[in-house]
Every structure is written in structure tokens, then in C-alpha cells.
C-alpha atoms as a PDB file:
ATOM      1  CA  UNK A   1      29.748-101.805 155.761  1.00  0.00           C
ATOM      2  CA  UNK A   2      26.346-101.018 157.133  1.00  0.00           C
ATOM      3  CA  UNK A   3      26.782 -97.416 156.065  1.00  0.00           C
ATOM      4  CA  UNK A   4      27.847 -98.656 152.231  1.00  0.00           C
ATOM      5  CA  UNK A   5      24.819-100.720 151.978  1.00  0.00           C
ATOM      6  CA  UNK A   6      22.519 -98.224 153.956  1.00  0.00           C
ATOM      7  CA  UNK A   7      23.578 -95.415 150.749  1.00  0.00           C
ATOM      8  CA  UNK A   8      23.132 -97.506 148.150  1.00  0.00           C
ATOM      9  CA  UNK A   9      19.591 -98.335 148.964  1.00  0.00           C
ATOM     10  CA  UNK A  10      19.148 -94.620 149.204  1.00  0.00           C
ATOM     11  CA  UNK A  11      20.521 -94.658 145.756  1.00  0.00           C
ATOM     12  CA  UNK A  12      18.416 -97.211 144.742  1.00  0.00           C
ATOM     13  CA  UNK A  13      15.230 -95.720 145.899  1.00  0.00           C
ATOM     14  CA  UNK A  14      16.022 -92.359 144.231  1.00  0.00           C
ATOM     15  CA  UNK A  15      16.405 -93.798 140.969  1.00  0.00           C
ATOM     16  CA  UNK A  16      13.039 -95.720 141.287  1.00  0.00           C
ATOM     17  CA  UNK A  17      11.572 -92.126 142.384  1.00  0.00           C
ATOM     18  CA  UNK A  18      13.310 -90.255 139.835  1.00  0.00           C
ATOM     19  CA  UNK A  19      11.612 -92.442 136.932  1.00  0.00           C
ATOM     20  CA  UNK A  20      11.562 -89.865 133.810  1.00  0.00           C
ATOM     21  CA  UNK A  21      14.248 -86.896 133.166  1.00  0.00           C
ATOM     22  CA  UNK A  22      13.201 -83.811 133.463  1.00  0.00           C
ATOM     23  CA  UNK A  23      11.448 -82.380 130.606  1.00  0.00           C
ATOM     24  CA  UNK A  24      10.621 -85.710 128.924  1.00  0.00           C
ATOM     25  CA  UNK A  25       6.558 -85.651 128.440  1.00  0.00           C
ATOM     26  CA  UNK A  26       4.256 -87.724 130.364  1.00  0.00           C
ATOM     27  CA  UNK A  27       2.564 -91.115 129.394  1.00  0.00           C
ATOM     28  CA  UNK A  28      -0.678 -89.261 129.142  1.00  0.00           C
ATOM     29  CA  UNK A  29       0.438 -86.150 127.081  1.00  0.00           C
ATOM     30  CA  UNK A  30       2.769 -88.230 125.030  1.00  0.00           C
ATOM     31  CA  UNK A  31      -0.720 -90.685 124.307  1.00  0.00           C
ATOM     32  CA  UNK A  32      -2.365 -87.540 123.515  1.00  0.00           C
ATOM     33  CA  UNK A  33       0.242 -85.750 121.296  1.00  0.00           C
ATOM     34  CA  UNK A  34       0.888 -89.623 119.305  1.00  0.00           C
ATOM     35  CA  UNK A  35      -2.572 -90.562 118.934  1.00  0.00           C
ATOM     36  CA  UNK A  36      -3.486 -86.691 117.244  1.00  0.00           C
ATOM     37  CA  UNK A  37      -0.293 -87.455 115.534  1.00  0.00           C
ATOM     38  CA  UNK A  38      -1.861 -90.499 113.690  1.00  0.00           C
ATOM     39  CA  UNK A  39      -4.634 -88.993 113.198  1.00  0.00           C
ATOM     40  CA  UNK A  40      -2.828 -86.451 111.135  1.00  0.00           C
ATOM     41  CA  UNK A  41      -0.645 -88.725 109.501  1.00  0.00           C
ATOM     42  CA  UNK A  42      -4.295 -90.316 108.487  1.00  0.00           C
ATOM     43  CA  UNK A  43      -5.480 -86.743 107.333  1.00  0.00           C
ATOM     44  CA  UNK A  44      -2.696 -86.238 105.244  1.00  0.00           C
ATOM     45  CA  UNK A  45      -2.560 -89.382 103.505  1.00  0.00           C
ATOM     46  CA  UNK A  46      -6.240 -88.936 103.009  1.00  0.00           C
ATOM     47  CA  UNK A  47      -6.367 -85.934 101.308  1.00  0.00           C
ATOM     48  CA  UNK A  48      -3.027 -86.963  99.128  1.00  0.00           C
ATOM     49  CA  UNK A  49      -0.871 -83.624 100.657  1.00  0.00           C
ATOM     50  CA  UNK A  50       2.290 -83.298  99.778  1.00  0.00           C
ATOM     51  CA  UNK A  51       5.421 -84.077 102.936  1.00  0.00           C
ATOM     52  CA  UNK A  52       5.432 -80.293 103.255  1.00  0.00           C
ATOM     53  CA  UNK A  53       1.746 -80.187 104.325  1.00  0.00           C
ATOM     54  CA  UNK A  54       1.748 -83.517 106.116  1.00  0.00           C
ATOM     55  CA  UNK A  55       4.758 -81.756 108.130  1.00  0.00           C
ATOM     56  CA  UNK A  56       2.476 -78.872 109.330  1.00  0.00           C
ATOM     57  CA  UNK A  57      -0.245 -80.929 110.257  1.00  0.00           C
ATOM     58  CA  UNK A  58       1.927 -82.443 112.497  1.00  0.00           C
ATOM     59  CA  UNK A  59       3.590 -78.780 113.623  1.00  0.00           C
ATOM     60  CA  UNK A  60      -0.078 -77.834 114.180  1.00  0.00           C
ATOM     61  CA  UNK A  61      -0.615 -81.074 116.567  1.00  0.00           C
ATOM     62  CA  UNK A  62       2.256 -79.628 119.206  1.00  0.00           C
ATOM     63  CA  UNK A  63       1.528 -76.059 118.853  1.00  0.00           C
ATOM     64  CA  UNK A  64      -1.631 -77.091 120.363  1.00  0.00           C
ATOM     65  CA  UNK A  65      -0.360 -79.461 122.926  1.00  0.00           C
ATOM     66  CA  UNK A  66       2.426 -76.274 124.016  1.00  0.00           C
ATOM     67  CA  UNK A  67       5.271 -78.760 122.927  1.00  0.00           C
ATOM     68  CA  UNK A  68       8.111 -77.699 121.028  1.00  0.00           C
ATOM     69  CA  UNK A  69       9.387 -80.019 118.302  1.00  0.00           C
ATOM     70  CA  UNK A  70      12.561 -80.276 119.967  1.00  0.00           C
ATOM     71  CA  UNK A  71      10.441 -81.469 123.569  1.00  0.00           C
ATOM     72  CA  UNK A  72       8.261 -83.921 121.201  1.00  0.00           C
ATOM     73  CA  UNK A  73      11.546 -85.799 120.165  1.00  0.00           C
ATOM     74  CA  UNK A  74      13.676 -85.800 122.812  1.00  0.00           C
ATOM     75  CA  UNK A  75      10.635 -87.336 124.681  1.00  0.00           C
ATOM     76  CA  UNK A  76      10.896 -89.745 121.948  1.00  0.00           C
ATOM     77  CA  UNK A  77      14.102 -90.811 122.391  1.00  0.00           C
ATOM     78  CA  UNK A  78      13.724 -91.390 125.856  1.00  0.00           C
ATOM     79  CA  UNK A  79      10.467 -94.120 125.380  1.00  0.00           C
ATOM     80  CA  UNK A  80      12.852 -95.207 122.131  1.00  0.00           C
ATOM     81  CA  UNK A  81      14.799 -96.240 124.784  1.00  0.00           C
ATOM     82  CA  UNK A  82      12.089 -97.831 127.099  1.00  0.00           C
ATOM     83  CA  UNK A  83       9.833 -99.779 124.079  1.00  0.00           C
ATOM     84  CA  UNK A  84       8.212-101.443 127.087  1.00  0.00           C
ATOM     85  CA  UNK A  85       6.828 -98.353 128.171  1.00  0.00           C
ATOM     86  CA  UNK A  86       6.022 -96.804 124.882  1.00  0.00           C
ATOM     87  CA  UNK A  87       4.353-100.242 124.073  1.00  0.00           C
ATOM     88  CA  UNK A  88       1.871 -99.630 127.236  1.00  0.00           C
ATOM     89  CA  UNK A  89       0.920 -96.014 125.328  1.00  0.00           C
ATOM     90  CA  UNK A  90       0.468 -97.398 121.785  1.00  0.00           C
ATOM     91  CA  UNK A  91      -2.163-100.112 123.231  1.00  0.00           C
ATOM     92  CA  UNK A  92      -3.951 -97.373 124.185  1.00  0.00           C
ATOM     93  CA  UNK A  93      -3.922 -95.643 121.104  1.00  0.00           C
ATOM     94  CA  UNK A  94      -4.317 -98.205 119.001  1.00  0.00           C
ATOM     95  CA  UNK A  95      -7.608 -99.309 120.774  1.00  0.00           C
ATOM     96  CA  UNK A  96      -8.898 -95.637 120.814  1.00  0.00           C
ATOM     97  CA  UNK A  97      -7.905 -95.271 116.717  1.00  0.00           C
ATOM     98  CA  UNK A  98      -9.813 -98.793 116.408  1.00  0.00           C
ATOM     99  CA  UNK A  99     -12.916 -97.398 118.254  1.00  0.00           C
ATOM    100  CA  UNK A 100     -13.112 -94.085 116.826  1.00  0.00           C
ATOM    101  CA  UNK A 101     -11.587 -94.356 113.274  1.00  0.00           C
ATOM    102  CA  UNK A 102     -15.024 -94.621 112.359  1.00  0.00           C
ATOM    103  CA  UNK A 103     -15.750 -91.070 112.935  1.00  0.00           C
ATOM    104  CA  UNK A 104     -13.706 -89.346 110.541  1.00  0.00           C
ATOM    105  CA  UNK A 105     -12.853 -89.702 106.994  1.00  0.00           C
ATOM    106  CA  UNK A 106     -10.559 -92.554 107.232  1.00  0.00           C
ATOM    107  CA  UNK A 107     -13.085 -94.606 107.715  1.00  0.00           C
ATOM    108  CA  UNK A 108     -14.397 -94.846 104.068  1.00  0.00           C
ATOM    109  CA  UNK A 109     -10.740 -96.878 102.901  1.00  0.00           C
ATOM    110  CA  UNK A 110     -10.704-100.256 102.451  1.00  0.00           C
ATOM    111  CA  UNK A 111      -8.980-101.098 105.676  1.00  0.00           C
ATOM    112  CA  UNK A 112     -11.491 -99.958 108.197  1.00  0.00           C
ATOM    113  CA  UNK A 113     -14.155-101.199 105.781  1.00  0.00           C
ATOM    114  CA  UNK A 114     -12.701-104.807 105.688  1.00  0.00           C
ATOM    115  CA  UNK A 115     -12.106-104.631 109.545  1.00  0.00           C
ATOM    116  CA  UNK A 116     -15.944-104.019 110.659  1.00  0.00           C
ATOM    117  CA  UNK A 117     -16.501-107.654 108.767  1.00  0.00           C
ATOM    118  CA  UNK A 118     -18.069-110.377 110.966  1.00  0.00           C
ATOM    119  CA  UNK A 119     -16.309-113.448 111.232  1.00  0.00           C
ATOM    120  CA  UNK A 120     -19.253-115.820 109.346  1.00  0.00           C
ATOM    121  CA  UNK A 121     -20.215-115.504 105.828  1.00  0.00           C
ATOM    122  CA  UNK A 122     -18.827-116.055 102.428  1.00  0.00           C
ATOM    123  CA  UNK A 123     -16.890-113.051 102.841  1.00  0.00           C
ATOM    124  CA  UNK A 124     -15.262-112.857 106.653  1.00  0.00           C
ATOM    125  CA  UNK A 125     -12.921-111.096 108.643  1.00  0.00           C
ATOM    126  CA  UNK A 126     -10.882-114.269 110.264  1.00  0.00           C
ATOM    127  CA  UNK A 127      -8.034-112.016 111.961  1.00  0.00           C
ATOM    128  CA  UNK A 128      -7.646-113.652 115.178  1.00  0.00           C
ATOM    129  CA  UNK A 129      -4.490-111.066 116.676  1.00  0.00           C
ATOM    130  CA  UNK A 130      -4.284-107.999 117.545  1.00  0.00           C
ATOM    131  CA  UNK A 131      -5.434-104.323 116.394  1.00  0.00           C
ATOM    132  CA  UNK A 132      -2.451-103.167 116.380  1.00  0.00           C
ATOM    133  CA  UNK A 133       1.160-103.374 116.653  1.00  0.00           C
ATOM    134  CA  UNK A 134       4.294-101.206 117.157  1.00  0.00           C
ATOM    135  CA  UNK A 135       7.580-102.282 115.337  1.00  0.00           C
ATOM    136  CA  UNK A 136      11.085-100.450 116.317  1.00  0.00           C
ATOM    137  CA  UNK A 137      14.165-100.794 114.303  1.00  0.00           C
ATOM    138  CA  UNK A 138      16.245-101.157 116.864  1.00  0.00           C
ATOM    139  CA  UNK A 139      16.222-105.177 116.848  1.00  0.00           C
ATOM    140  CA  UNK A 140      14.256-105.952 120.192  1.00  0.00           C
ATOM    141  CA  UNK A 141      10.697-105.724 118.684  1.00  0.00           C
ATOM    142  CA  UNK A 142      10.825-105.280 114.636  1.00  0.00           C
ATOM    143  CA  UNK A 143       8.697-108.329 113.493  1.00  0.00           C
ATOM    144  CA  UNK A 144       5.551-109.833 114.622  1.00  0.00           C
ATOM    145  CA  UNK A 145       4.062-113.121 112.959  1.00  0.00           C
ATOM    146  CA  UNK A 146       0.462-114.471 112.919  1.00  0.00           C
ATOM    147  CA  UNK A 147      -1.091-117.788 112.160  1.00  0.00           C
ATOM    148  CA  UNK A 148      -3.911-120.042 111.683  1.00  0.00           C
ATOM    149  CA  UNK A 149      -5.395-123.121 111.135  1.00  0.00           C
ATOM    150  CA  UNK A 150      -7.229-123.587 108.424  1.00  0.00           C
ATOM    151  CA  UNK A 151      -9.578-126.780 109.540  1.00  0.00           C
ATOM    152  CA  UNK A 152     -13.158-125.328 107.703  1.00  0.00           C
ATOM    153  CA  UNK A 153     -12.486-121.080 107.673  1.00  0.00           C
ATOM    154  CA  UNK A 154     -10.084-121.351 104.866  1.00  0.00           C
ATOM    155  CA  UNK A 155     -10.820-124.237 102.076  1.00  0.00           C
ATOM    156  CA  UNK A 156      -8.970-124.846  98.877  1.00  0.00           C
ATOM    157  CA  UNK A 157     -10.160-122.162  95.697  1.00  0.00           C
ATOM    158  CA  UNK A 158     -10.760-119.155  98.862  1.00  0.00           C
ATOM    159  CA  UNK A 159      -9.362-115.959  98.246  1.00  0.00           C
ATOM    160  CA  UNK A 160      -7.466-114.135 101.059  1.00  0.00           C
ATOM    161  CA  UNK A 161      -6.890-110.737 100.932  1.00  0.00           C
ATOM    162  CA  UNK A 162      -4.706-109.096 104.408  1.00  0.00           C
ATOM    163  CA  UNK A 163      -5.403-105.212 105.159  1.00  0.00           C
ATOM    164  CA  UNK A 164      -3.790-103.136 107.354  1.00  0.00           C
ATOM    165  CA  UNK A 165      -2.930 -99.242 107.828  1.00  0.00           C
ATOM    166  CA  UNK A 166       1.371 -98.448 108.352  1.00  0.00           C
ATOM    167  CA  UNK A 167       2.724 -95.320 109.766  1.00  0.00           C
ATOM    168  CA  UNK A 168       6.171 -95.024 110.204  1.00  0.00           C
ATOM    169  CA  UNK A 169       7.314 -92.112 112.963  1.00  0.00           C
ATOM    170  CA  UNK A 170      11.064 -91.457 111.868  1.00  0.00           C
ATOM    171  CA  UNK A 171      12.588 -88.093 111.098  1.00  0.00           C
ATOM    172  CA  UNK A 172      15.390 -89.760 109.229  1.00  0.00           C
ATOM    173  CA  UNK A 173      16.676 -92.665 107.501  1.00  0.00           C
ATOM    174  CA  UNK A 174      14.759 -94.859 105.093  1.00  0.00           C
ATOM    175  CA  UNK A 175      11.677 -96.797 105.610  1.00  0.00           C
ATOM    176  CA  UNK A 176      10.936-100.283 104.576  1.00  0.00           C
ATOM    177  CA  UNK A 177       8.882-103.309 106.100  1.00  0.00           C
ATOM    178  CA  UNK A 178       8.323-106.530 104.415  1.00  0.00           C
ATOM    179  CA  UNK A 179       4.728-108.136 104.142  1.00  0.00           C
ATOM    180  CA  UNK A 180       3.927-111.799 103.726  1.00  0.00           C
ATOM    181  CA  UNK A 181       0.748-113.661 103.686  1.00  0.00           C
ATOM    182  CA  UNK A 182       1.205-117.563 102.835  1.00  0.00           C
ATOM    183  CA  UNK A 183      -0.617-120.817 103.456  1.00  0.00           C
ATOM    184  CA  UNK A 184       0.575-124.186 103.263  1.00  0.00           C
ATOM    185  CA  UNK A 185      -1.371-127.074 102.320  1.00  0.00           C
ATOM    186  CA  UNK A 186      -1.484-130.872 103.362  1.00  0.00           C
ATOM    187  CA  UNK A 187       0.874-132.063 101.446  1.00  0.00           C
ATOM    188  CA  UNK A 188       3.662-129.490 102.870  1.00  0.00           C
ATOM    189  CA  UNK A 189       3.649-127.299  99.714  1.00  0.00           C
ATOM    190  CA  UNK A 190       3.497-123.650  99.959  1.00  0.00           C
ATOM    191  CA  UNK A 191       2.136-120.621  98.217  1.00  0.00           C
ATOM    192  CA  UNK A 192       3.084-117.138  99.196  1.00  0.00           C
ATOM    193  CA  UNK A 193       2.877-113.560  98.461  1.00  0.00           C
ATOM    194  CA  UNK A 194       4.994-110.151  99.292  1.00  0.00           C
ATOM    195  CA  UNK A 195       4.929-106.746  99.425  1.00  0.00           C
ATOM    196  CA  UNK A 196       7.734-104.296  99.909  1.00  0.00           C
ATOM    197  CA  UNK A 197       6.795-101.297 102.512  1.00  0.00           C
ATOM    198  CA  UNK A 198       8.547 -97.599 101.719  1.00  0.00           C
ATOM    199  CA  UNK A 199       5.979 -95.547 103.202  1.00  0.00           C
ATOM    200  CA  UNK A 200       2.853 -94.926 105.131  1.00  0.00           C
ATOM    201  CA  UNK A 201      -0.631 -95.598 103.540  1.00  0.00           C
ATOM    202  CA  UNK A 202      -3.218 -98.668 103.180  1.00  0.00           C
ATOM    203  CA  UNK A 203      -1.549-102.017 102.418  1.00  0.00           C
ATOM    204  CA  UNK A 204      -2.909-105.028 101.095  1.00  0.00           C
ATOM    205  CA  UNK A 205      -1.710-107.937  99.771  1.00  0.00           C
ATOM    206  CA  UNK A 206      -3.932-110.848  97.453  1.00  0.00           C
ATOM    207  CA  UNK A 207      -3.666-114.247  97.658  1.00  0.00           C
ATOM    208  CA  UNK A 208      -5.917-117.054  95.834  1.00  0.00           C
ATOM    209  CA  UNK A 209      -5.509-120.389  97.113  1.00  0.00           C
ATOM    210  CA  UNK A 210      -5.671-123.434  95.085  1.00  0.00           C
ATOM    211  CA  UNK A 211      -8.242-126.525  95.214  1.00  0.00           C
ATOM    212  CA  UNK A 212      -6.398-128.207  97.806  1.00  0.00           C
ATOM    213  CA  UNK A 213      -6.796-129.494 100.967  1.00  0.00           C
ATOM    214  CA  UNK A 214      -4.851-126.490 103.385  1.00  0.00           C
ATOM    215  CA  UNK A 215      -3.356-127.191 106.859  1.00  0.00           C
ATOM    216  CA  UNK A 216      -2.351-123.162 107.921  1.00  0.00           C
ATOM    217  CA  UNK A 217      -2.696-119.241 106.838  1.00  0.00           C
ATOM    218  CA  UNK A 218       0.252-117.940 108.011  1.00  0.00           C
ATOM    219  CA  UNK A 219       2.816-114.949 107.255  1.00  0.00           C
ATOM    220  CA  UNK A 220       5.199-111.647 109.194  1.00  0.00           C
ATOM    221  CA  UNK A 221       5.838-108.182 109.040  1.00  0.00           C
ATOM    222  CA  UNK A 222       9.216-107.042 109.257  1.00  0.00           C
ATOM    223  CA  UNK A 223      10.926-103.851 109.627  1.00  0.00           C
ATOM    224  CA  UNK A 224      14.302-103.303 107.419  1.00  0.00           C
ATOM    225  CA  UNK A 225      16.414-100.924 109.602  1.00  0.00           C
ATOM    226  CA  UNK A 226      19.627-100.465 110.965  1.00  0.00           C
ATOM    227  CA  UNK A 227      19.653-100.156 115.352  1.00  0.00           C
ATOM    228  CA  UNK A 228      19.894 -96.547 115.920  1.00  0.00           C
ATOM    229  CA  UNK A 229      19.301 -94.174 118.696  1.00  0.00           C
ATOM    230  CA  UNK A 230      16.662 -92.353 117.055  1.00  0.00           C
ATOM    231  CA  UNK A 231      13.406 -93.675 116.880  1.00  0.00           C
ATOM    232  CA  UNK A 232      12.181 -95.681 114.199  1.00  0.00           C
ATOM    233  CA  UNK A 233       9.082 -97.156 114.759  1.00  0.00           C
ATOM    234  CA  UNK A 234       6.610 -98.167 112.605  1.00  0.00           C
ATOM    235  CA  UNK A 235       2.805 -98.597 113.672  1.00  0.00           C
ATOM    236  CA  UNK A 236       0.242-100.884 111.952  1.00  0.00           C
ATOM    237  CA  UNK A 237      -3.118-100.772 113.101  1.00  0.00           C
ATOM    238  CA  UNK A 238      -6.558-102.253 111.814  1.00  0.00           C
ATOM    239  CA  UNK A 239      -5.195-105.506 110.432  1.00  0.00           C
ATOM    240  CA  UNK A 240      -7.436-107.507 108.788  1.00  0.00           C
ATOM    241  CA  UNK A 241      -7.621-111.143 107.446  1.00  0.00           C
ATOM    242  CA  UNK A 242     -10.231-111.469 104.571  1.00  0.00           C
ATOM    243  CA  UNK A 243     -11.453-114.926 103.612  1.00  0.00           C
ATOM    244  CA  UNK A 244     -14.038-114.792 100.326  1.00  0.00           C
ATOM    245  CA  UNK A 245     -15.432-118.417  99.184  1.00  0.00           C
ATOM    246  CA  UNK A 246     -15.589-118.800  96.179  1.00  0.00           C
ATOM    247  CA  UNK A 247     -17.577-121.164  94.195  1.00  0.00           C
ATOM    248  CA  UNK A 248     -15.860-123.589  91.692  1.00  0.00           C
ATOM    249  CA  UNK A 249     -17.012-123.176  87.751  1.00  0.00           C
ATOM    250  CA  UNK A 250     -19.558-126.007  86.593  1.00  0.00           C
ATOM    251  CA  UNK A 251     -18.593-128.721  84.866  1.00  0.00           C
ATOM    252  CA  UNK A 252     -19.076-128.780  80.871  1.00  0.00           C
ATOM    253  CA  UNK A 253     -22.262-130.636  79.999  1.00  0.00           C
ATOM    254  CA  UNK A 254     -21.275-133.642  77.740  1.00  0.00           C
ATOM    255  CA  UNK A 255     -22.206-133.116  73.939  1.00  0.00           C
ATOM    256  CA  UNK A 256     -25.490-134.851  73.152  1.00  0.00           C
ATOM    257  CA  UNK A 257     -25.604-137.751  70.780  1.00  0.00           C
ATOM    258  CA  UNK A 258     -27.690-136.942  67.590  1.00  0.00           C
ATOM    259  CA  UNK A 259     -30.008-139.249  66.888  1.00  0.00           C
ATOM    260  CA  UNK A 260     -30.041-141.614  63.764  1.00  0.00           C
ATOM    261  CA  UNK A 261     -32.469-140.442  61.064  1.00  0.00           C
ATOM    262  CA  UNK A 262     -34.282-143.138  59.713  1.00  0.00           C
ATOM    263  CA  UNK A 263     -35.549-140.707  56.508  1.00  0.00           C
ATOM    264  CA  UNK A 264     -31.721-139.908  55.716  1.00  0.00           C
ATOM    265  CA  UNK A 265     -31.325-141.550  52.791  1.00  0.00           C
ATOM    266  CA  UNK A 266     -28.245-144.320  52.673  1.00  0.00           C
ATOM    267  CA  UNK A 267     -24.317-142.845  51.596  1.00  0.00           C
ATOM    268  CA  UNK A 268     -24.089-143.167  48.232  1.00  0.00           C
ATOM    269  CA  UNK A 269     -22.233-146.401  47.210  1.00  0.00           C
ATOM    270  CA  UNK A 270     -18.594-146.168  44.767  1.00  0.00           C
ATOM    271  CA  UNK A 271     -19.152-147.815  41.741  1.00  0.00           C
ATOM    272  CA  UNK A 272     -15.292-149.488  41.382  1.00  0.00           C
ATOM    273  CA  UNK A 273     -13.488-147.851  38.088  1.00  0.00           C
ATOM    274  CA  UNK A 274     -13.128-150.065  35.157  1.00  0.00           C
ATOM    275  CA  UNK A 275      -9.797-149.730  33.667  1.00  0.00           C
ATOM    276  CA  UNK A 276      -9.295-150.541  30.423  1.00  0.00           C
ATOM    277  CA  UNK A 277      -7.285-153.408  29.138  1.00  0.00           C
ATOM    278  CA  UNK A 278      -4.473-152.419  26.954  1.00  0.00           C
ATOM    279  CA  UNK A 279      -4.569-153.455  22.821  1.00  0.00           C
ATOM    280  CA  UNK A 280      -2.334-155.446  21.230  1.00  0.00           C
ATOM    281  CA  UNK A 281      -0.781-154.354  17.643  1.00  0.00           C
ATOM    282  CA  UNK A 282      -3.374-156.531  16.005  1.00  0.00           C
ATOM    283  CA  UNK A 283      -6.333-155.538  17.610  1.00  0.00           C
ATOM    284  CA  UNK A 284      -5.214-152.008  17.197  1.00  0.00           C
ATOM    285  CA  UNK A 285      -5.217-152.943  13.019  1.00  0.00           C
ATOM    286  CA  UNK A 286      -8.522-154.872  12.921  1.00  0.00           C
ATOM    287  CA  UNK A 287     -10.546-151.224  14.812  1.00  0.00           C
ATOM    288  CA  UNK A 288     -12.411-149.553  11.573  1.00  0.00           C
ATOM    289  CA  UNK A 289     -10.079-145.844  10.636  1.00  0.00           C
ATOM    290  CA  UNK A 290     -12.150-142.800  10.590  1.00  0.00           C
ATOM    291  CA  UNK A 291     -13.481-141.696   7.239  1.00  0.00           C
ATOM    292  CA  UNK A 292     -12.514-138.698   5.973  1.00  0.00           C
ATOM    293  CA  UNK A 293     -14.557-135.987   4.568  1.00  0.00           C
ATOM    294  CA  UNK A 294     -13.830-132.575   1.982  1.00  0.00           C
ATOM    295  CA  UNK A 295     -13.998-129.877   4.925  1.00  0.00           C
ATOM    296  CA  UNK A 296     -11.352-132.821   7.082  1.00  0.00           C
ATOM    297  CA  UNK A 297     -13.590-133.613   9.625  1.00  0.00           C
ATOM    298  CA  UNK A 298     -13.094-136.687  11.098  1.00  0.00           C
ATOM    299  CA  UNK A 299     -16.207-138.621  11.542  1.00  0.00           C
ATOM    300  CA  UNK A 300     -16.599-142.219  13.595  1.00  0.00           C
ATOM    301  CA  UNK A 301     -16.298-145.329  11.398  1.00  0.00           C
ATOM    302  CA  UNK A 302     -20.111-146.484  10.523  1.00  0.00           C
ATOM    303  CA  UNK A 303     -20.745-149.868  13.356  1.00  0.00           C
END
């Protein structure tokens, strides 16, 4: 008995010390080889390439790490497989593509342009989560959600506008996330709008609020996708939550009264129409006849 339990703690230790397979990368190179991955990804959205290009950018990225693609995604698999891991090496990329997105052409798009916003102002950055999040299709960690309150940041007439970069790291399969950005108002009725994800690239979605009192911003991202042993993760970095006041249109001024002119002369008065009484037969005998003349010309009876 002693010797059963005496091997499996040896057993037990040597799986703690055996930690990764052989020949799956380490957390530092696979940080390294992901985050230059992103940035190519970035690159090649960018410039508009075509997949073929995109591909060799990222072909480029391993040659110069000394990784073969077939290293690069069995490595992959293997923190597929360990999201709580992988999760620890995407915090760390996300906050070094926050920090240093700025120093390469990415940073002109309108994601990393609404994200430098302050937080005061008619036009503010209210974002209170993260800078980024990894989604995996395999149903443990495809959806995060975000809220807030709207007290005095968000008031009824504000437009909201949400920002964010996707990159979806998948050799195969499709790709497709759902967006939502919604608020709901005080008297529990909702407005809402959605966006469909197929592919990496700048999303934003638009939302005007009306002039109501609002109780909560709110609203998800989800990843479509089937559990499967391959990756399929999706990163979104550089969220941003836009708020822009805008002020409501002035009022109409009411039509000034004209006043009365005194020199206007007074509407002219209808002088009631005098119909004519009919004739009898013997007042139509007594009226004088016409006289007639050589050329037959009728002229009036002399008074």
C-alpha cells in the first residue's frame, strides 16, 4: 500500500514537472510569434492585400522566429487546449498592441483614434472594460458582455458609437461573431443595434438614443462556431465606447401678430341684389312697344 501511494506521487510530480510536450513553443516565443502575428494581420488589412499576401506576411513572421508552420500550430493546439494559459499570453499582447499601436500605421483608423479619447467632453471615450479580449469557439470562453449605467454619461438624444479591431486566428472553418450595442431606458423599453462579423478588420456599430430618460448601455460579442479541436479564436482589442452630446434643435419662434392698420381703408360693404318682381299679363300690355323704323331698328318707346 505504501509502495502504491509512494509511485503515484512520483507520478504526480512528473506530470507537474513535465508541464508542456516536447516541441510545443514557449509562453514567451509563442507571445512573440502572436503578437508579430497581429501586427501582420494589422499590416495586411491596412494596406487592403489580398489572403495570398496576408498569408506570407504571416510565413515571413515564423521564418524569422525559426518556427515551422507545422511547430506554430501544433503549439496552437496545445494552448487551444489550455485557454487559461493562452489567456495569460494574450493579456500581454493585448496591453503591448494597446501601448504601441500608436507607432505604426494602424494607428491613423478610427479605432485607435476613438480609443486615445478622454473620458470628459461632449465627445468621450466611456469604455469602462477591458483592452482586449480573446474569444475561442470551443464553448468555454466565446462571449463576453459589458455594461453601464447611464446616471449623467449617457442622456437621452446622445449618440453612441462602439469601436473595436477583430482578428480571427483559424486556418479553417468559417468565421462569424455577433455585435450588439443596446440601452434601455426608464421605462424598461429597449433600443438596439447589430452587426454580423465574417472577417477581420475595424468594426463599429451606431446607435442614436432617443430623448428619454436611460437607465443602462449595455450589449455582447459572440462567436458563432462549432467546438473543435483546432483553434478558433478570435481577438478583439482597442474597444471603445463613444458617447457624443448632442444638442436638441430650437424651438420654432411663434409667428408674429401683424398689427392693425389704422390707414387701411374699411372692406368694402355688399350692396344686397334687387331682384325683380315678376309682371303680370296686364302690366306686360300697358309697357309702351318699341317703334319701328325703315332700316328695322328697334328703338326704346319715347318716356
Amino acid at each position: 500500500m505504501r509502495q502504491l501511494l509512494y509511485i503515484s506521487i512520483v507520478v504526480i510530480l512528473a506530470a507537474c514537472k513535465a508541464g508542456k510536450p516536447s516541441g510545443v513553443l514557449s509562453e514567451s516565443k509563442m507571445e512573440r510569434i502572436l503578437y508579430q502575428y497581429h501586427l501582420a494581420k494589422g499590416l495586411a488589412l491596412s494596406a487592403d492585400s489580398s489572403e495570398i499576401k496576408g498569408r506570407a506576411y504571416i510565413l515571413a513572421v515564423l521564418r524569422d522566429n525559426g518556427v515551422s508552420e507545422a511547430e506554430f500550430d501544433s503549439s496552437l493546439v496545445w494552448y487551444y487546449q489550455h485557454m487559461e494559459v493562452l489567456q495569460k499570453v494574450y493579456k500581454r499582447i493585448g496591453e503591448r498592441l494597446h501601448n504601441e499601436l500608436g507607432q505604426t500605421g494602424a494607428a491613423t483608423n478610427d479605432v485607435n483614434r476613438y480609443s486615445n479619447l478622454s473620458s470628459t467632453g461632449d465627445t468621450a471615450n466611456i469604455w469602462n472594460g477591458r483592452n482586449y479580449y480573446l474569444l475561442s469557439g470551443n464553448g468555454f470562453a466565446n462571449r463576453f458582455t459589458y455594461e453601464l449605467k447611464a446616471d449623467t454619461i449617457v442622456q437621452g438624444g446622445d449618440q453612441l458609437l462602439l469601436n473595436f479591431r477583430a482578428q480571427f486566428v483559424q486556418k479553417q472553418g468559417s468565421r462569424h461573431a455577433v455585435a450588439c450595442l443596446a440601452v434601455e431606458y426608464a421605462n424598461d423599453s429597449i433600443s438596439h443595434t447589430l452587426r454580423h462579423i465574417y472577417g477581420s478588420g475595424d468594426i463599429s456599430l451606431s446607435l442614436t438614443t432617443a430623448r428619454r430618460p436611460l437607465r443602462r448601455v449595455y450589449g455582447y460579442l459572440y462567436m458563432i462556431s462549432e467546438w473543435n479541436v483546432s483553434p478558433h479564436l478570435l481577438f478583439i482589442f482597442s474597444p471603445s465606447l463613444v458617447r457624443i452630446h448632442t444638442k436638441p434643435l430650437p424651438e420654432p419662434e411663434p409667428a408674429a401678430e401683424t398689427p392693425a392698420d389704422s390707414s387701411a381703408s374699411a372692406p368694402d360693404t355688399i350692396t344686397p341684389r334687387v331682384v325683380p318682381s315678376s309682371l303680370n299679363p296686364g302690366q306686360m300690355h300697358s309697357r309702351p312697344v318699341p317703334r319701328k323704323i325703315e332700316n328695322h331698328t328697334l328703338i326704346p318707346p319715347r318716356s
